[in-house]
Every structure is written in structure tokens, then in C-alpha cells.
Protein backbone atom coordinates (compact mmCIF):
# COMPACT_ATOMS: atom_id res chain seq x y z
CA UNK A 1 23.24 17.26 -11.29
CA UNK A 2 22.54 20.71 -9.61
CA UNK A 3 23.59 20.57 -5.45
CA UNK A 4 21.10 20.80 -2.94
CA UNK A 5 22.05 23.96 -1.60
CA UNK A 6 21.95 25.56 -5.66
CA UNK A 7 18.24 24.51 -6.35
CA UNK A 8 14.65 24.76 -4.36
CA UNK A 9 14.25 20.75 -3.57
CA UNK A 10 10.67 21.36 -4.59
CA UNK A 11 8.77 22.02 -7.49
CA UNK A 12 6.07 24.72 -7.73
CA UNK A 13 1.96 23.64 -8.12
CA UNK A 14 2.67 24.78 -12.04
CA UNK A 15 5.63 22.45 -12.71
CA UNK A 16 3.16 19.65 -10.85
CA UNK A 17 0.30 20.39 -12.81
CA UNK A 18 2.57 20.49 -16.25
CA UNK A 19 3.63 17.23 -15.61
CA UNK A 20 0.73 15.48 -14.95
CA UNK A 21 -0.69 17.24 -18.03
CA UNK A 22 2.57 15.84 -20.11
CA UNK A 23 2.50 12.11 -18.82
CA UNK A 24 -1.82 12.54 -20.21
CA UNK A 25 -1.15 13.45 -23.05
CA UNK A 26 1.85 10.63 -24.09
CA UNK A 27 2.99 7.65 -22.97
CA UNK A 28 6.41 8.70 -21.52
CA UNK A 29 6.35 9.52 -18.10
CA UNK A 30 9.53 10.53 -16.11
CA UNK A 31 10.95 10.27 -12.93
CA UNK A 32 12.84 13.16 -10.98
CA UNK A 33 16.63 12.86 -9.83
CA UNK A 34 18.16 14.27 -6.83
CA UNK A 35 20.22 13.30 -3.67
CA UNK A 36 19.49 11.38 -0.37
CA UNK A 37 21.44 13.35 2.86
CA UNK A 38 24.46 10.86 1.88
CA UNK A 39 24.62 11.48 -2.23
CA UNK A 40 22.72 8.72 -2.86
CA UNK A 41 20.03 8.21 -6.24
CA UNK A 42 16.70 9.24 -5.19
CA UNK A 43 14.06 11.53 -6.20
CA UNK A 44 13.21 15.61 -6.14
CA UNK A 45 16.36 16.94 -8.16
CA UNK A 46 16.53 18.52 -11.88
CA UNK A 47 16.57 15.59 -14.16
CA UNK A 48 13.82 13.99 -15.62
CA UNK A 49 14.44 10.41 -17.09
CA UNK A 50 11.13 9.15 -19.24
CA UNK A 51 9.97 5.56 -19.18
CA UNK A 52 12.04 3.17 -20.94
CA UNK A 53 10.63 1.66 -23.89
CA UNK A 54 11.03 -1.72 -22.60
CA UNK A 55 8.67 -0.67 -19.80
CA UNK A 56 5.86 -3.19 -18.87
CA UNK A 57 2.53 -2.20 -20.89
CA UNK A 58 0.33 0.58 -19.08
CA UNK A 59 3.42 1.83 -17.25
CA UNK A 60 2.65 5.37 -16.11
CA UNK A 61 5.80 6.06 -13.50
CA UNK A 62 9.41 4.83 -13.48
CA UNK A 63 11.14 3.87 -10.63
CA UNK A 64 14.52 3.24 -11.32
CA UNK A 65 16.79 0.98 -8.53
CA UNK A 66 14.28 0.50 -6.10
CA UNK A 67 11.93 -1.86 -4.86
CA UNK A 68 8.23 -0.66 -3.88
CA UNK A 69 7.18 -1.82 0.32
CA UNK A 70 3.66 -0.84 -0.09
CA UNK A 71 1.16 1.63 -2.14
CA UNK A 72 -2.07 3.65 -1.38
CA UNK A 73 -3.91 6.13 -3.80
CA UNK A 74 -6.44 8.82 -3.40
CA UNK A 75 -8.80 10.72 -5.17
CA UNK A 76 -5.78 12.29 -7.40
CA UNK A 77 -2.37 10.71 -6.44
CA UNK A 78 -0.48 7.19 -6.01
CA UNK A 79 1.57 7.15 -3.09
CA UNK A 80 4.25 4.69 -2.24
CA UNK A 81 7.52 3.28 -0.19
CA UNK A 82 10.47 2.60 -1.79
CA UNK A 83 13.65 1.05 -1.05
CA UNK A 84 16.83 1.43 -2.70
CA UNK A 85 18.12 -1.52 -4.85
CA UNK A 86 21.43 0.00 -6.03
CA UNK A 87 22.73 0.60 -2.74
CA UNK A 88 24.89 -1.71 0.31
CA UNK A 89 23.14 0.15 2.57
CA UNK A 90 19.41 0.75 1.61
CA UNK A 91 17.80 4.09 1.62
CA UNK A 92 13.71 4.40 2.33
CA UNK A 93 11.37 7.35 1.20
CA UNK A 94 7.81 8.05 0.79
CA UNK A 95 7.51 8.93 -2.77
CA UNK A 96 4.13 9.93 -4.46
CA UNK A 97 3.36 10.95 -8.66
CA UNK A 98 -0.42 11.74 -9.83
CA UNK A 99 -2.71 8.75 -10.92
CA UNK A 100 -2.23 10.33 -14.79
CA UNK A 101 1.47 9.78 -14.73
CA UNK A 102 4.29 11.50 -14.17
CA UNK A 103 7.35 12.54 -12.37
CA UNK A 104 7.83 10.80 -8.73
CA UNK A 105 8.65 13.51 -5.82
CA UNK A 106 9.78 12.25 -2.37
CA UNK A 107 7.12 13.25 0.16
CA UNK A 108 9.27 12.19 2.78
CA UNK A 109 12.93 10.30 3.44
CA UNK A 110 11.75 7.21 6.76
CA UNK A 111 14.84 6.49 8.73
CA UNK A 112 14.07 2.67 8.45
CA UNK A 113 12.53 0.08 6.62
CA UNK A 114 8.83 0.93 6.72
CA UNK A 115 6.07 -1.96 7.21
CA UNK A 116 3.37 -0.25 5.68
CA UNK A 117 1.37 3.00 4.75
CA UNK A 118 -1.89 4.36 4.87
CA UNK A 119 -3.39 7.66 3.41
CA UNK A 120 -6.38 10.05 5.27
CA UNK A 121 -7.47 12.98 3.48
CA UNK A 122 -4.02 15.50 4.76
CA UNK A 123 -1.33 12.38 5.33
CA UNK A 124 0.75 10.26 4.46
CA UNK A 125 1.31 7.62 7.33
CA UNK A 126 3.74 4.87 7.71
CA UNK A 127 4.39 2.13 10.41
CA UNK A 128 8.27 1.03 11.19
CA UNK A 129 8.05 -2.77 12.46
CA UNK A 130 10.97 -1.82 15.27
CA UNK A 131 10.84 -0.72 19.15
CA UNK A 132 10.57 2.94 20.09
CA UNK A 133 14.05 2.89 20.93
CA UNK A 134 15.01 1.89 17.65
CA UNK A 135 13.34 4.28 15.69
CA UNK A 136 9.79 2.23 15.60
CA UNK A 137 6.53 3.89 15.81
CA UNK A 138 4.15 5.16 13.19
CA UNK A 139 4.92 8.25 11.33
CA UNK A 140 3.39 10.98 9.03
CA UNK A 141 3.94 13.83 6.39
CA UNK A 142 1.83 15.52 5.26
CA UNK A 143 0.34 14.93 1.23
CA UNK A 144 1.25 18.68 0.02
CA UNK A 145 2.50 22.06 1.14
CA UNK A 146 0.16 25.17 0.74
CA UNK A 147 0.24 25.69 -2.63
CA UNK A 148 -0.84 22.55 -3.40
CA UNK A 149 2.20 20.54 -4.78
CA UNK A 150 4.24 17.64 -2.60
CA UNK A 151 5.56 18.73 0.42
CA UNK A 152 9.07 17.24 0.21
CA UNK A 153 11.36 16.10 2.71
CA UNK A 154 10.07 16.56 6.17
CA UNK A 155 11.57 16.08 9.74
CA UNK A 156 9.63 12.69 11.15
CA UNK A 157 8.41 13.30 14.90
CA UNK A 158 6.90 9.50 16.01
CA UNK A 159 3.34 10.16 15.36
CA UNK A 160 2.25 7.49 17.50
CA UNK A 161 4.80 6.15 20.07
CA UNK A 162 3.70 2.51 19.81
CA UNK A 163 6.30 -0.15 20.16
CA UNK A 164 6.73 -2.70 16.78
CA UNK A 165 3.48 -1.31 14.94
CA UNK A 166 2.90 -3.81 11.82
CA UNK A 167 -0.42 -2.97 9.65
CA UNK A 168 -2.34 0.15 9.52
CA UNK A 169 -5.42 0.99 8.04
CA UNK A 170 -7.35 4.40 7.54
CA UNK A 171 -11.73 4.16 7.82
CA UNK A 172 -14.00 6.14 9.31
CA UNK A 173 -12.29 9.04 10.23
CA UNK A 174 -9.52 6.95 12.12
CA UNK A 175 -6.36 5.62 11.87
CA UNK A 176 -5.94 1.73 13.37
CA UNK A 177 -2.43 0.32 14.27
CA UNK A 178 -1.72 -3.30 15.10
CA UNK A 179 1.44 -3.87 17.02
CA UNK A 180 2.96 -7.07 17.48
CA UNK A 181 2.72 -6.92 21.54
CA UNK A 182 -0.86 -7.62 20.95
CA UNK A 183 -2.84 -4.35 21.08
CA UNK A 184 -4.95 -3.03 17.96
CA UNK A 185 -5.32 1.17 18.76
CA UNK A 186 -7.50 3.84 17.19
CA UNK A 187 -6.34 7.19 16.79
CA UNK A 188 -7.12 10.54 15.46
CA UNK A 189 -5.36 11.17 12.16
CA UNK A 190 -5.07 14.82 13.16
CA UNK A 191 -3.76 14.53 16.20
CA UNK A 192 -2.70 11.19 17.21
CA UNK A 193 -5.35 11.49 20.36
CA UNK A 194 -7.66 7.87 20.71
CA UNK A 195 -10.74 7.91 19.27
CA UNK A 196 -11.84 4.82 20.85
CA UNK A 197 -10.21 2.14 23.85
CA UNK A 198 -7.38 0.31 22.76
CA UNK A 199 -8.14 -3.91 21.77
CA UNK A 200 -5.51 -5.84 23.55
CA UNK A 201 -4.47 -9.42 23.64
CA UNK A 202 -5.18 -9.61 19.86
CA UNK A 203 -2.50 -11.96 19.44
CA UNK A 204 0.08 -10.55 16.01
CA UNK A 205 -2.07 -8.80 13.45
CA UNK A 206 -1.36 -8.97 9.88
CA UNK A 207 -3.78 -7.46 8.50
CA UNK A 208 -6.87 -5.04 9.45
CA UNK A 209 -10.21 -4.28 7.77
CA UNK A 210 -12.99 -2.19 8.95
CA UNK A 211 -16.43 -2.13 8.40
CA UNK A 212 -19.37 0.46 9.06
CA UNK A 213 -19.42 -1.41 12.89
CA UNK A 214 -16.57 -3.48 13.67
CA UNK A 215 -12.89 -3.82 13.51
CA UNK A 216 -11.34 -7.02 11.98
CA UNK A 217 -8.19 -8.47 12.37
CA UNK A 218 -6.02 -11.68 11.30
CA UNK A 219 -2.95 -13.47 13.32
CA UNK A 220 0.14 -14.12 12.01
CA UNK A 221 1.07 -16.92 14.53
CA UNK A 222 -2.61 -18.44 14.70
CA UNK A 223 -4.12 -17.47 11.50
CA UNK A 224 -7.20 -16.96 13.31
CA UNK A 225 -9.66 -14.19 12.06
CA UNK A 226 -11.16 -12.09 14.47
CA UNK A 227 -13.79 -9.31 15.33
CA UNK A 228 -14.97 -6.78 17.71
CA UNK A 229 -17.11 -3.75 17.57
CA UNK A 230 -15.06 -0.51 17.04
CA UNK A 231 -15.04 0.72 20.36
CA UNK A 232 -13.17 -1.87 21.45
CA UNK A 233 -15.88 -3.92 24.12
CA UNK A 234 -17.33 -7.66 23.91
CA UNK A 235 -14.61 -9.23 21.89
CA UNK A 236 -15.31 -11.99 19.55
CA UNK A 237 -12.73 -13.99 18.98
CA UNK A 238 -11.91 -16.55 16.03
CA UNK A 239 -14.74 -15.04 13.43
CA UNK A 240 -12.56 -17.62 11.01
CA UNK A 241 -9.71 -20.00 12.18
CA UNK A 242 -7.05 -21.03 10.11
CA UNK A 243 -4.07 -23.02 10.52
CA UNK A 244 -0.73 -21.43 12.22
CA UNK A 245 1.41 -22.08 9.00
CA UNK A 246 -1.13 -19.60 6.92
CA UNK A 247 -1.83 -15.48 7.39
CA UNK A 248 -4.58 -14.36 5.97
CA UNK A 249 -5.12 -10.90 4.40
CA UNK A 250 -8.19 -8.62 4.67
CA UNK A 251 -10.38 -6.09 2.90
CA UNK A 252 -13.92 -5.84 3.81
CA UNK A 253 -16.51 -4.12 0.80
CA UNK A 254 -20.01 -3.93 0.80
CA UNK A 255 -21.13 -5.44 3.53
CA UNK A 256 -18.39 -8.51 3.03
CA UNK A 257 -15.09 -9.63 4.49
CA UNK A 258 -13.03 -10.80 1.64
CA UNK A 259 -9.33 -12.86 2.68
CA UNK A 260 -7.02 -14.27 1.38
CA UNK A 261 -5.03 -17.02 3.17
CA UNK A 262 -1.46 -17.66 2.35
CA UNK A 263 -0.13 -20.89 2.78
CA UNK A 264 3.02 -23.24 2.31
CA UNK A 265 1.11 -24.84 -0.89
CA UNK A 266 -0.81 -21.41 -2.35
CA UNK A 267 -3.08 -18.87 -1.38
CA UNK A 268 -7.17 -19.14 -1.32
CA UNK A 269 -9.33 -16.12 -1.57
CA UNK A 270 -12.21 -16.68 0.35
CA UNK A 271 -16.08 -14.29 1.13
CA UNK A 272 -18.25 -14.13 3.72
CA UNK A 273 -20.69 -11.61 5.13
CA UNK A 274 -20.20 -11.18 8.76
CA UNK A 275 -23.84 -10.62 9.48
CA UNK A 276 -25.47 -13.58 7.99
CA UNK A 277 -25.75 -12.12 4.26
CA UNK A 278 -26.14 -14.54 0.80
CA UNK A 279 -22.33 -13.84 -0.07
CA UNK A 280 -21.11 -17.52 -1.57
CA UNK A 281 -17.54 -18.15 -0.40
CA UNK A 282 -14.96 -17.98 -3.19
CA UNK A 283 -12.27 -20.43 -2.69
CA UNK A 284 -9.51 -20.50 -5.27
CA UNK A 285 -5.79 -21.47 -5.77
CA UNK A 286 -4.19 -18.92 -7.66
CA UNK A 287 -0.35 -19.45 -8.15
CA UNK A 288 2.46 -17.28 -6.75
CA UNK A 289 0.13 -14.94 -5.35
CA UNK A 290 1.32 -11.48 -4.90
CA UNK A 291 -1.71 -8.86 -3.49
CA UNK A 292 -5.43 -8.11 -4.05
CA UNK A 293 -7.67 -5.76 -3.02
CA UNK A 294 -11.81 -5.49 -3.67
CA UNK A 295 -13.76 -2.50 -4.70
CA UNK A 296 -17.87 -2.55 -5.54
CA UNK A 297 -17.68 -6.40 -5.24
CA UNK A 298 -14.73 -7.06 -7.62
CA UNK A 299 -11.83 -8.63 -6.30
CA UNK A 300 -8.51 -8.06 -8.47
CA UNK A 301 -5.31 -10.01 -7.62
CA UNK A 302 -1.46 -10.32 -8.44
CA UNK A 303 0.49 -13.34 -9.10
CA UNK A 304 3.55 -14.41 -10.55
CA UNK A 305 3.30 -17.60 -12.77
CA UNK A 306 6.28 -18.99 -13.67
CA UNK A 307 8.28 -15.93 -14.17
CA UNK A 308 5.36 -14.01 -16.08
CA UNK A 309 3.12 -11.51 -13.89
CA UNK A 310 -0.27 -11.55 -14.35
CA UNK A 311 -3.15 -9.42 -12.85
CA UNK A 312 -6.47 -11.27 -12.42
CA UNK A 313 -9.81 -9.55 -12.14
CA UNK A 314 -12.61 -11.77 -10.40
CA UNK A 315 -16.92 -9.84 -10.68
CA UNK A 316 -18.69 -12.84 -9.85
CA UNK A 317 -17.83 -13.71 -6.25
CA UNK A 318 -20.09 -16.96 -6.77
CA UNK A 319 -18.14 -18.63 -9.77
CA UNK A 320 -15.05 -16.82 -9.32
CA UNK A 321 -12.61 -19.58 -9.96
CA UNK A 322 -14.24 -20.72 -12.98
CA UNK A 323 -15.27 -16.82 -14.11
CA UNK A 324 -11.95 -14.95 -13.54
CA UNK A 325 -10.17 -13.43 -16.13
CA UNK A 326 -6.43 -12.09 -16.78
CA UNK A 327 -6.22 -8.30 -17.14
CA UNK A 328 -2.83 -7.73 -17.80
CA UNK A 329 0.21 -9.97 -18.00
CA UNK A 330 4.05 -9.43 -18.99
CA UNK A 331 6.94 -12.01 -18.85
CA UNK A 332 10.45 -11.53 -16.91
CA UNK A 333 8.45 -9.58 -14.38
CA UNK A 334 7.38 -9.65 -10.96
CA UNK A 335 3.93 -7.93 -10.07
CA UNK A 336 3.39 -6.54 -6.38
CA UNK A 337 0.86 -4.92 -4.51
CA UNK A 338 -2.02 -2.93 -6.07
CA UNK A 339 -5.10 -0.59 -5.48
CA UNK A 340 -8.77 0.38 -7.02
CA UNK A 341 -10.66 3.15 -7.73
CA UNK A 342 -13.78 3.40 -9.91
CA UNK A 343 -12.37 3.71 -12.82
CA UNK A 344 -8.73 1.71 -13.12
CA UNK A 345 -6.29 -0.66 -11.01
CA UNK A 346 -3.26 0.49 -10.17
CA UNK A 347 -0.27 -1.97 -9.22
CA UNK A 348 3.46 -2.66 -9.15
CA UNK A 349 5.25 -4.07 -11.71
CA UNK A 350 9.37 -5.23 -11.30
CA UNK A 351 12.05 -5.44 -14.12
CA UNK A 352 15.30 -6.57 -12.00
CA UNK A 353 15.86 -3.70 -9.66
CA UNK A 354 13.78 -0.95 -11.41
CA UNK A 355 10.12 -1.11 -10.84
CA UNK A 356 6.78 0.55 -12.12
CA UNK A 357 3.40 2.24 -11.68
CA UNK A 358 1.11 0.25 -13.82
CA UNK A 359 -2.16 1.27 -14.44
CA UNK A 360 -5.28 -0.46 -16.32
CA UNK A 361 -8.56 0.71 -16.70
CA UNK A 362 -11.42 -1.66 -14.90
């Protein structure tokens, strides 16, 4: 393997573009070798290494000794965290490959473990669950340099100086923080200047969703769900209560909040229009639940089923327990989180300590 001070870290827009046209047109798809600071395995060297052939069906990107935190696409590219698995001491980076397959480059190396990420139409942002002093706050890179291809490693100025910042969530033009002193913020993605007043005594948010109008949150101590309109005034508390020993997760489609509420004994995914809309409440046990997310009034899900993974795919919200159906499954291995466009799913699938880009067409 070529040094770092022998080689440009970065490839050119052409070598991009070959590659995604190379993982199209075959089923091997490769990942890119090079160094951390320290000389340890990561990505953006010389080296391509394709997909084994014991890869998980569907497979599109190989990450070898790592373990994927969290993963957001866009119109053209799958973005994600990873954290060593090879290593004593783990390593993080923001790593991103194109939605046809391909090589993974490192967008960015995060000097802790990251909480979670969250794409705008320029960035890359992720949140570090620590205080300012210890490297917290929310960070960003940008997506790609001028010509187009990944920008590579980048210093990390704190984006927003906001002490233990947990989920964040891009909509609307903004980016929303919750931190874990209680306060749910709105920012510009450009600049990091509010866009709106700051929500406080919001208890510990795990998750956010946003609508057209409001801003909705979860607790992790109370499992309470709550609301309030985006700017940040008459706060309605408790939209849905849950017990303390559950979190619930959010995504909000169409005119719908969808959760999910993770318990000691399973997880239930649940529907309800916050404005007094026919939506039928979907309430289902699905076992070792992993992730889901809801596009166009679909709601797909991970779970992991006595050591096989499956992916489950859900299009009437009414019968959904009785209608769902299994989209993809594979035994010894652990599925993850997952996102939707139009036109496929795209989740994480675990082998051990290498993991994988999956992709299915909806």
C-alpha cells in the first residue's frame, strides 16, 4: 500500500464516475484501502477489494471490519458512519459510495463515536453524544469538492456548539438537534445561525420528525411523544404517552406520524394523523426489531429473527400485521438501519465484523 504523502488521498470526478459505472454494470463492487492518521485500515487509498462472494444477496458496497452507526442517502449517494471492528481502540469516519455501487471514500475521519447523521443538499452532518469540552457538538463536511467527487478528509470545526446533541434531523430547509439537557434547536444548514427559537424543557429526545407545521419529538426517560409548532411557541405536550421502560422512534409521511415503540418484550409500530385524519393505527410485534423508515405510505422494517435478518415491507397501514410481507432475508446475519427512495430500500447488513450496503428494489 502506497504512503500518504506518495499518492493524492482523493480520486478525480472520472475515477468516481468509472466506478459507479463498473459496480452497474456487475455485481462486484469494491471498497477502497488506505490509512487512518495512526496506520490504521480505513478507506481512500489504492486498493480496491470487490465483494466477497459470500456477500449477503443485493450487496452493492463492502465494508470490511467495521460496524455501520447510522446511514442517510440522497438523490445519488449512500452516506454512512462507521466504526472500526478490527481495532482496541476504535476509529470513526464518515464514509459515502453512490446508490449504484461501488467503492466507499471517507468523506470525513469524527474524532469520537458519532450518535447520528443527517444529509441537506451540500452536507454531511453528524452529532457526537459528549460535552463541548469533550469533543461533543454537531459537525459537518461537506458531500463533494468542486469537481464533483467526495471531498475527503476534512478538519471538523463544531458546527453547532451544543452540549450532548443526540438525534438530528434535516426538513424544510433546517437542521433540528435534540440535546439531552432538554432543548430541541433549529439551525441554518449553511451557517449554523437559528432559524427559529430554541424548544426547551423537552425532556431527552430520541428521536425527531417534522412535518409541513410542527416539530415532533419522543423521550427517552418518559417515552412520551410530543409536539409543537416549528417556531417553537404554545407547546403541546404528551401528543402520545408511553411507558418509561419504552423509546419510541419517529418518521412522519404524508400527513402521518408513524412510531415505533421499543420495549423490554418487542417493538410495536404504530399510525396516527396528528390532525384528525382516517389513518388506522398499525400495531404489530415484530421480533428483534432493528430500524424502519416510511416513504409514500409504506413502512419497511429490519429485524433479526433468530439469527436470520429479515427486511419486512408493510403498504397497507390498515391490515399491516396480517398484510406484511418479507423482502429480503439471509441467515448468520444481522440487519441494521435502512433508508427509501422511490425506487429501492437501502439497508445494512452484518457478517461478523464486516458489514454491507444492501439494496432491493421496492
Amino acid at each position: 500500500m502506497s504512503s500518504n504523502a506518495s499518492r493524492p488521498r482523493w480520486r478525480t470526478i472520472a475515477r468516481w464516475a468509472s466506478l459507479t459505472a463498473l459496480a452497474m454494470g456487475s455485481a462486484a463492487c469494491g471498497m477502497i484501502l488506505g490509512d487512518f492518521p495512526d496506520g490504521k485500515l480505513s478507506t481512500g487509498g489504492d486498493g480496491d477489494v470487490p465483494v466477497p462472494a459470500e456477500a449477503p444477496e443485493g450487496a452493492i458496497c463492502f465494508v470490511p471490519n467495521a460496524e455501520i452507526l447510522g446511514l442517510a442517502i440522497d438523490a445519488t449517494s449512500i452516506f454512512w458512519l462507521r466504526a472500526t471492528t478490527s481495532d482496541e481502540k476504535p476509529q470513526f469516519a464518515v464514509e459515502v459510495c453512490p446508490k449504484g455501487g461501488g467503492a466507499p471514500q471517507r468523506v470525513a475521519i469524527v474524532a469520537r463515536k458519532p450518535a447520528a447523521i443527517a444529509l441537506s443538499e451540500r452536507h454531511v452532518f453528524w452529532s457526537i453524544d459528549e460535552p463541548l469540552e469533550s469533543s461533543g457538538g454537531v459537525f459537518r463536511a461537506s458531500k463533494a469538492d468542486d469537481a464533483g467527487a467526495p471531498a475527503g478528509d476534512q478538519g471538523q470545526p463544531v458546527f453547532l456548539k451544543v452540549n450532548h446533541p443526540g438525534p438530528i434531523h434535516f426538513a424544510n430547509g433546517m437542521l433540528y438537534t435534540g440535546t439531552r439537557v432538554g432543548i430541541i434547536h433549529s439551525t441554518s444548514p449553511e451557517t449554523g445561525n437559528p432559524t427559529g427559537e430554541a424548544i426547551p424543557n423537552i425532556g431527552d429526545p430520541a428521536s425527531i420528525a417534522v412535518s409541513e407545521t410542527h416539530l415532533y419529538w419522543s423521550d427517552r426517560d418518559t417515552g412520551a411523544i410530543s409536539t409543537a409548532p416549528r417556531q417553537g411557541d404554545v407547546l403541546n405536550v404528551d401528543f402520545v404517552a408511553r411507558s418509561p421502560a419504552q423509546r419510541s422512534l419517529l418518521a412522519y409521511d404524508r400527513g402521518a406520524l408513524h412510531w415505533v415503540t421499543v420495549g423490554t418484550t418487542g417493538a410495536t409500530i404504530e399510525s396516527k394523523c396528528p390532525k384528525g385524519c382516517e389513518v388506522k393505527p398499525i400495531v404489530m410485534q415484530p421480533n428483534g426489531f432493528a430500524a424502519f423508515a416510511v416513504r409514500n405510505g409504506i413502512v419497511y422494517w429490519t429485524a433479526n429473527e433468530n439469527g436470520t435478518a429479515v427486511v419486512w415491507r408493510c403498504t397497507d397501514l390498515a391490515a399491516c400485521e396480517a398484510g406484511k410481507t418479507a423482502q429480503w432475508s439471509s441467515a448468520n446475519t444481522m440487519a441494521s438501519h435502512l433508508a427509501i427512495d422511490d425506487g429501492a430500500v437501502y439497508f445494512v447488513a452484518s457478517r461478523g465484523k464486516d458489514s454491507y450496503i444492501v439494496k432491493r428494489a421496492q
